[in-house]
Each structure stands twice: as structure tokens, then as C-alpha cells.
C-alpha atoms as a PDB file:
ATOM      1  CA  UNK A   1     185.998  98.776  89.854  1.00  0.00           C
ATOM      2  CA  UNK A   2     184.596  96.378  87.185  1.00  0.00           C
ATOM      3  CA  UNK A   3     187.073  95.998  84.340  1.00  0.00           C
ATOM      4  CA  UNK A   4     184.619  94.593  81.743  1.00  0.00           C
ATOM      5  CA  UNK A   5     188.017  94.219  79.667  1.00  0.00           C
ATOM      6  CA  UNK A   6     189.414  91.994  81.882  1.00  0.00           C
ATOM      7  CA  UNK A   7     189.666  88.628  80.501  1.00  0.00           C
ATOM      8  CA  UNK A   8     189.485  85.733  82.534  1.00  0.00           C
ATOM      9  CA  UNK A   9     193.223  83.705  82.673  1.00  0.00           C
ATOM     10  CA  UNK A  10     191.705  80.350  82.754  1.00  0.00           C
ATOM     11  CA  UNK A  11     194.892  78.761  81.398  1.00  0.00           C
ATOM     12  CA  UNK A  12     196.932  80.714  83.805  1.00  0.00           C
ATOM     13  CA  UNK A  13     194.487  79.639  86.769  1.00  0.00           C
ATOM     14  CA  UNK A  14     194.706  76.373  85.805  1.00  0.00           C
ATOM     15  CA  UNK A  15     198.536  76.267  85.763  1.00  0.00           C
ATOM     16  CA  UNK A  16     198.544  78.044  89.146  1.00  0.00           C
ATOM     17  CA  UNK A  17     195.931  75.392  90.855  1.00  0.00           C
ATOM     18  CA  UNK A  18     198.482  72.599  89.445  1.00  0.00           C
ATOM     19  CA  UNK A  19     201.625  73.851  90.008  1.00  0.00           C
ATOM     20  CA  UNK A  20     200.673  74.668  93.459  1.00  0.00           C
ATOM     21  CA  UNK A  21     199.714  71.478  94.586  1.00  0.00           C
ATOM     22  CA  UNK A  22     202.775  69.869  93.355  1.00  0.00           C
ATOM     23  CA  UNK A  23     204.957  72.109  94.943  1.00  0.00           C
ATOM     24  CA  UNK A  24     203.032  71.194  98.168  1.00  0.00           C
ATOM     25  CA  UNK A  25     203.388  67.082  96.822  1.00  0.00           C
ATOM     26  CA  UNK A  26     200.279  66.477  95.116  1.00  0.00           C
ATOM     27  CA  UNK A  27     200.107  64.876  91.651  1.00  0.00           C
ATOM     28  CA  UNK A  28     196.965  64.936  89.895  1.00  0.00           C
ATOM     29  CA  UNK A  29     197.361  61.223  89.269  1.00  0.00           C
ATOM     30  CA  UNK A  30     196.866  61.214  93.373  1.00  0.00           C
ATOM     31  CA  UNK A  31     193.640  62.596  93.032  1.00  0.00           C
ATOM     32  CA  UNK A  32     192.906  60.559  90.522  1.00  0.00           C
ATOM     33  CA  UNK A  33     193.428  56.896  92.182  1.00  0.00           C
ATOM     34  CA  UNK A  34     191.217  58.358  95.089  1.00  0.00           C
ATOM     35  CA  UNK A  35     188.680  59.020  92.506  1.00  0.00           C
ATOM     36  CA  UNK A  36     188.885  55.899  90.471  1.00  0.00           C
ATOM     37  CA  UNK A  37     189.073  53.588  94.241  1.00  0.00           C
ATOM     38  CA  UNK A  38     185.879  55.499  95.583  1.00  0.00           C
ATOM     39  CA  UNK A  39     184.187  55.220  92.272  1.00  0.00           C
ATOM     40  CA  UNK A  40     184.387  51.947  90.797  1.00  0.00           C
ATOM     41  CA  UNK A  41     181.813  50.233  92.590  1.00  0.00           C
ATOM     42  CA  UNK A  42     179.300  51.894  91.545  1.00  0.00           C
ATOM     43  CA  UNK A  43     180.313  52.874  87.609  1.00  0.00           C
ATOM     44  CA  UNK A  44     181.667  49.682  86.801  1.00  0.00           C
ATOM     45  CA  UNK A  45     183.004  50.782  83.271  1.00  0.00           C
ATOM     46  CA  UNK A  46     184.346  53.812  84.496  1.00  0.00           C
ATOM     47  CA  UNK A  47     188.303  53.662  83.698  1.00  0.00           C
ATOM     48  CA  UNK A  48     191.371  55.148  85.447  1.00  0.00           C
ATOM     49  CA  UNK A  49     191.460  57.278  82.332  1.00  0.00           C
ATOM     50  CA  UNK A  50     187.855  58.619  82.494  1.00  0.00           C
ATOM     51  CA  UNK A  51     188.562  59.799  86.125  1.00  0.00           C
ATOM     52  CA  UNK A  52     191.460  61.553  84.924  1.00  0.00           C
ATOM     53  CA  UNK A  53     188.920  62.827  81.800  1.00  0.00           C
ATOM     54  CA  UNK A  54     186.785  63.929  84.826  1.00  0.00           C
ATOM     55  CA  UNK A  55     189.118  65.564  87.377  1.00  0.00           C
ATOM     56  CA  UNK A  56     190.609  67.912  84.677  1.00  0.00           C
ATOM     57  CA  UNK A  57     186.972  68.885  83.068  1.00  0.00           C
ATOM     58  CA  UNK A  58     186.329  69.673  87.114  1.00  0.00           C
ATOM     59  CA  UNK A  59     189.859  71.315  87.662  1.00  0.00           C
ATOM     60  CA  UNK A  60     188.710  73.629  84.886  1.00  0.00           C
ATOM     61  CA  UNK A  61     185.658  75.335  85.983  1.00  0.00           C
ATOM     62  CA  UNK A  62     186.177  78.896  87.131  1.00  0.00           C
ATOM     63  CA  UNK A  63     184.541  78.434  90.501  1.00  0.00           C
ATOM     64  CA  UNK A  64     186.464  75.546  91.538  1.00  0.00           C
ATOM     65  CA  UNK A  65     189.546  77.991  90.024  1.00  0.00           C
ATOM     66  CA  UNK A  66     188.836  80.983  92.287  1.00  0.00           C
ATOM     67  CA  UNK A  67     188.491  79.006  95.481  1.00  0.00           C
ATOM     68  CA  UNK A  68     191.399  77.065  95.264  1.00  0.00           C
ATOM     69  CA  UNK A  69     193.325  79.883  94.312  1.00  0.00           C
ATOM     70  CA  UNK A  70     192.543  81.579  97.498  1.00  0.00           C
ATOM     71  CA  UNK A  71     192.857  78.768  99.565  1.00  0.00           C
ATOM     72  CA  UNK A  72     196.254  77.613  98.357  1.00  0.00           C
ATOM     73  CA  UNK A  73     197.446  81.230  98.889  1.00  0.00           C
ATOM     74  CA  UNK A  74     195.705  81.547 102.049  1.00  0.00           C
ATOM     75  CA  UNK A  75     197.806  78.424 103.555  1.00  0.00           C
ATOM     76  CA  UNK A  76     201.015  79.661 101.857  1.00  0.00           C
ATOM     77  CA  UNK A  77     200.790  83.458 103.172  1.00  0.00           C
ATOM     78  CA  UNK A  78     200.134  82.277 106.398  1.00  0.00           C
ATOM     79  CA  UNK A  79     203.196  79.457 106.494  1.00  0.00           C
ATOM     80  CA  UNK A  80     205.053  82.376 105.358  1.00  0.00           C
ATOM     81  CA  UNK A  81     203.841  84.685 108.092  1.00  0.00           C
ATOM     82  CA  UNK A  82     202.184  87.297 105.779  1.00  0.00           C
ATOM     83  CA  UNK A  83     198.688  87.269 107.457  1.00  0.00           C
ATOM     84  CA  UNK A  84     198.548  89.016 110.670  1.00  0.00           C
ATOM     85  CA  UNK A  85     197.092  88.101 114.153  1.00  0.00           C
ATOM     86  CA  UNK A  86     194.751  86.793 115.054  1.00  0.00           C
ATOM     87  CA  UNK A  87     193.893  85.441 111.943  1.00  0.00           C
ATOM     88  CA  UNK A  88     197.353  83.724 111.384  1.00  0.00           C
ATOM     89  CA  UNK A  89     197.143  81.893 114.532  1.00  0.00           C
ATOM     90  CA  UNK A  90     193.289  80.594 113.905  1.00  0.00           C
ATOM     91  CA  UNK A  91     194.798  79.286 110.297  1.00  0.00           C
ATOM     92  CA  UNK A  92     197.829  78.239 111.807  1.00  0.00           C
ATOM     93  CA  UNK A  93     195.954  75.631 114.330  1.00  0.00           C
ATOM     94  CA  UNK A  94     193.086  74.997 112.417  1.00  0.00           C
ATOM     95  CA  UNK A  95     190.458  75.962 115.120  1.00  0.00           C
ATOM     96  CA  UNK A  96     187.826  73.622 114.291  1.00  0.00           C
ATOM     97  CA  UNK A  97     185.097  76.846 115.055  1.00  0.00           C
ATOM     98  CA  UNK A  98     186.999  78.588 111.431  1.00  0.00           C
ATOM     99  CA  UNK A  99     185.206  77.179 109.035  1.00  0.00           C
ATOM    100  CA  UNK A 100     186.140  79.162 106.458  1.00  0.00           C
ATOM    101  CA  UNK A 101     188.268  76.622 105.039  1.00  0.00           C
ATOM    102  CA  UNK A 102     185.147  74.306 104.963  1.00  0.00           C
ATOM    103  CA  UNK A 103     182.844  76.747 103.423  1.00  0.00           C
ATOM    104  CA  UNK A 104     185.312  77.398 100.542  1.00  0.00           C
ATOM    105  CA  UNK A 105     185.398  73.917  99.943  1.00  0.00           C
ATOM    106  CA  UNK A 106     181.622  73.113 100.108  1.00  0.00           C
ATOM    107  CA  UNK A 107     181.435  75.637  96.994  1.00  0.00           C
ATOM    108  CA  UNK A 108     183.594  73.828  94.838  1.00  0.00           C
ATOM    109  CA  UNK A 109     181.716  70.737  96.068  1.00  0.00           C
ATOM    110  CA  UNK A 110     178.136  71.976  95.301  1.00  0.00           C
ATOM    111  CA  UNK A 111     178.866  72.746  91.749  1.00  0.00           C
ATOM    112  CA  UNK A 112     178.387  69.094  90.970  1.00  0.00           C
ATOM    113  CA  UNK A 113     174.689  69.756  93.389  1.00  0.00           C
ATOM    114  CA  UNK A 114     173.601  67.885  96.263  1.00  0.00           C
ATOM    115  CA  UNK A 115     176.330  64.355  95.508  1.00  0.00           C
ATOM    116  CA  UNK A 116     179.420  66.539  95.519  1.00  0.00           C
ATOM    117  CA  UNK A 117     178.173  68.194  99.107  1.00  0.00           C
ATOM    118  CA  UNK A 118     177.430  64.836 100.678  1.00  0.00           C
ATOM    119  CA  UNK A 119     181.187  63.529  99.010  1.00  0.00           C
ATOM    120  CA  UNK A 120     183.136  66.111 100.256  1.00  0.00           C
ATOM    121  CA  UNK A 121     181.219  65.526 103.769  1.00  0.00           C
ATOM    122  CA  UNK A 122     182.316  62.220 103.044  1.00  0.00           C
ATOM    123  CA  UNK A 123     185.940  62.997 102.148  1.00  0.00           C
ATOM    124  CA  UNK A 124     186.818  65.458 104.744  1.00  0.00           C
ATOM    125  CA  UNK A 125     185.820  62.839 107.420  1.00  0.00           C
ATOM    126  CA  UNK A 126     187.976  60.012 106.423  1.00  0.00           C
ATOM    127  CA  UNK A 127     190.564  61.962 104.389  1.00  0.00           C
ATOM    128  CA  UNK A 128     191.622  58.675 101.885  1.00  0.00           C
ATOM    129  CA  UNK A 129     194.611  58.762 100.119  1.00  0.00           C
ATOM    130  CA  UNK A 130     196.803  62.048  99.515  1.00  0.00           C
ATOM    131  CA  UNK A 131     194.195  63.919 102.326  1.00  0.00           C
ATOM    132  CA  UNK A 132     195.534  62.072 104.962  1.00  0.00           C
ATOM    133  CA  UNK A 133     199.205  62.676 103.853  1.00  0.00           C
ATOM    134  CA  UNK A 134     197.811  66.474 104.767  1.00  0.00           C
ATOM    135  CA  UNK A 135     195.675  66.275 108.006  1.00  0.00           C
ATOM    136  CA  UNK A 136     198.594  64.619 109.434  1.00  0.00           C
ATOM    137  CA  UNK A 137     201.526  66.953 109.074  1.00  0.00           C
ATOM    138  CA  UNK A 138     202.459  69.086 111.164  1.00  0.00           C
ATOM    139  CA  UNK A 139     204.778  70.833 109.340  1.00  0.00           C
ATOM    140  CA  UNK A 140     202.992  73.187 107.452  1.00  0.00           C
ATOM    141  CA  UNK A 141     200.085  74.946 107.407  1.00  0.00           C
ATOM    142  CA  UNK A 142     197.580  72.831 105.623  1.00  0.00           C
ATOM    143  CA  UNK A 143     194.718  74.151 106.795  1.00  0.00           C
ATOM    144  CA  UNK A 144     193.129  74.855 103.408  1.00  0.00           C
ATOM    145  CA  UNK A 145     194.740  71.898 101.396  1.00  0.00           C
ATOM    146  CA  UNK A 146     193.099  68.884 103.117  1.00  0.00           C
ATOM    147  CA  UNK A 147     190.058  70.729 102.218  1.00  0.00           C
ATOM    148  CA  UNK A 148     190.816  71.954  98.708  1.00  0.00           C
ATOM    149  CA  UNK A 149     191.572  68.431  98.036  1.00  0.00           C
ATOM    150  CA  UNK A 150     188.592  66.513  99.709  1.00  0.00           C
ATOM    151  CA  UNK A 151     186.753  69.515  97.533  1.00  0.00           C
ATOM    152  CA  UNK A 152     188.548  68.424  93.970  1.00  0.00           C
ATOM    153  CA  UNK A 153     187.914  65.207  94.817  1.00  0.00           C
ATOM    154  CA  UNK A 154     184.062  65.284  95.958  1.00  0.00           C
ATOM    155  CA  UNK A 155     183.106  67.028  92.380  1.00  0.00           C
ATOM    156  CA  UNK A 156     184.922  64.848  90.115  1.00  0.00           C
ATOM    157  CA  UNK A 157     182.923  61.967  92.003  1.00  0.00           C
ATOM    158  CA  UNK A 158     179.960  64.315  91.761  1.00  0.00           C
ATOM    159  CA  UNK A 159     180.462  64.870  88.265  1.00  0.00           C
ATOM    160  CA  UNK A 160     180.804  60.753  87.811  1.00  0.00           C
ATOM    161  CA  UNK A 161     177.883  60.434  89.523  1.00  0.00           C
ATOM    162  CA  UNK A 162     175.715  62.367  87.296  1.00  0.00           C
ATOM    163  CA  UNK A 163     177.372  60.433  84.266  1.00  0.00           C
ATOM    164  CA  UNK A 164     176.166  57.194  85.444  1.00  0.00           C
ATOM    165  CA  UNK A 165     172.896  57.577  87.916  1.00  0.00           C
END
């Protein structure tokens, strides 16, 4: 059913995308040095503040939202052992033939077009910064996060890109 009542919590998503991270250690301002470091080369005006200006105009659009969402929860029901086999064991390991975790991350990529794809291409390969912290730990399931982040991270850039091209 279609609730056309239903209005969207965008504050509320917002607050959930945040808080979740930092629960799982990640500080905007961690996104936002890989953002700035990547960046700078090529805008060089662009400030630490004006990646931060750019991450959170990112952070706020509904399709970035809705995936990350999903993903966060994804990797937190599954740590938690609320998603049943087989799928809990695929998310669990990360079985590089998944790619769900990828695909949910190339759509909050695209949104900045064709740049944000080739960044977060870019970004899941060598996982800089606060990614690595994540493809590296074996403690929890982080199959979603690395992605989610290299995803945040690719459309800010994106978004920089189309600023200053």
C-alpha cells in the first residue's frame, strides 16, 4: 500500500545515517579529511569547510538516505544474527560473487553521474582513510559499511567535481 500521507522523515533519516556510523566509529569529520586529501589537487580553493558544506548537502539526499539505511541495518541484523541462512553467512564473509553491497553503493554514487561511479570504483579499491579501518576488521560484520562509506565519499567528490570542472 501507498500511503500518499506519509511524509518523508528526512531529519529522522538523517539522524539515523549519523548516529549509526558513529556508533560503528565513524565521524563525519573522517569522511571529510578523505574528501578534502582526495580533492585538493584538483579544486585548489576548495576548503576543509566546503567539503564538510559538501558531504552534508550529499548526506541529505533521500537516495543516498534509503540506501544507507538499509545497508547499515543490513550489517547490524546480520552481526546480530537476525538474518537467516544462507544469506547471513554470504554477508557474514563477504563472498566477493554478493554484490549487493556494491550495487547499493554504486546508487548513491551515480547520483553525482558518471564522476561519483568512477570515485567510488576508485574508493572501494584502495579504501583510504576510515575504509580501511573497515575492510580490515574482522570483528564485525562490515560488509555494507566499507561500501556505504567509499559510496558517501565518491558523491561528495562527485558533487566537488561538478562545482569546479
Amino acid at each position: 500500500m501507498n500511503n500518499r500521507n506519509f511524509k518523508y522523515p528526512d531529519t529522522r533519516a538523517y539522524n539515523f545515517v549519523v548516529n549509526r556510523l558513529q556508533e560503528r566509529g565513524v565521524e563525519l569529520e573522517d569522511l571529510v579529511d578523505v574528501i578534502y586529501q582526495t580533492q585538493k589537487d584538483f579544486a585548489p580553493a576548495l576548503t576543509m569547510e566546503r567539503c564538510r558544506e559538501y558531504l552534508t548537502d550529499a548526506m541529505h539526499k533521500r537516495e543516498l538516505l534509503n540506501n544507507a539505511m538499509v545497508m547499515l541495518e543490513l550489517d547490524r541484523l546480520t552481526e546480530a544474527g537476525a538474518v537467516d541462512e544462507p544469506l547471513s553467512s554470504i554477508i557474514k564473509n563477504d563472498v566477493g560473487v554478493f554484490g549487493v553491497d556494491e550495487t547499493l553503493a554504486l546508487q548513491i554514487a551515480n547520483i553525482y553521474g558518471t564522476i561519483g561511479t568512477t570515485n567510488f570504483g576508485y574508493f572501494d579499491r584502495v579504501k583510504k582513510g576510515i575504509m580501511a579501518k573497515f575492510d580490515q576488521d574482522g570483528r564485525h560484520v562490515n560488509t555494507f559499511i566499507d561500501d556505504l562509506l567509499a559510496a558517501i565519499i565518491a558523491a561528495a567528490c562527485g558533487k566537488i567535481a561538478h562545482k569546479y570542472a
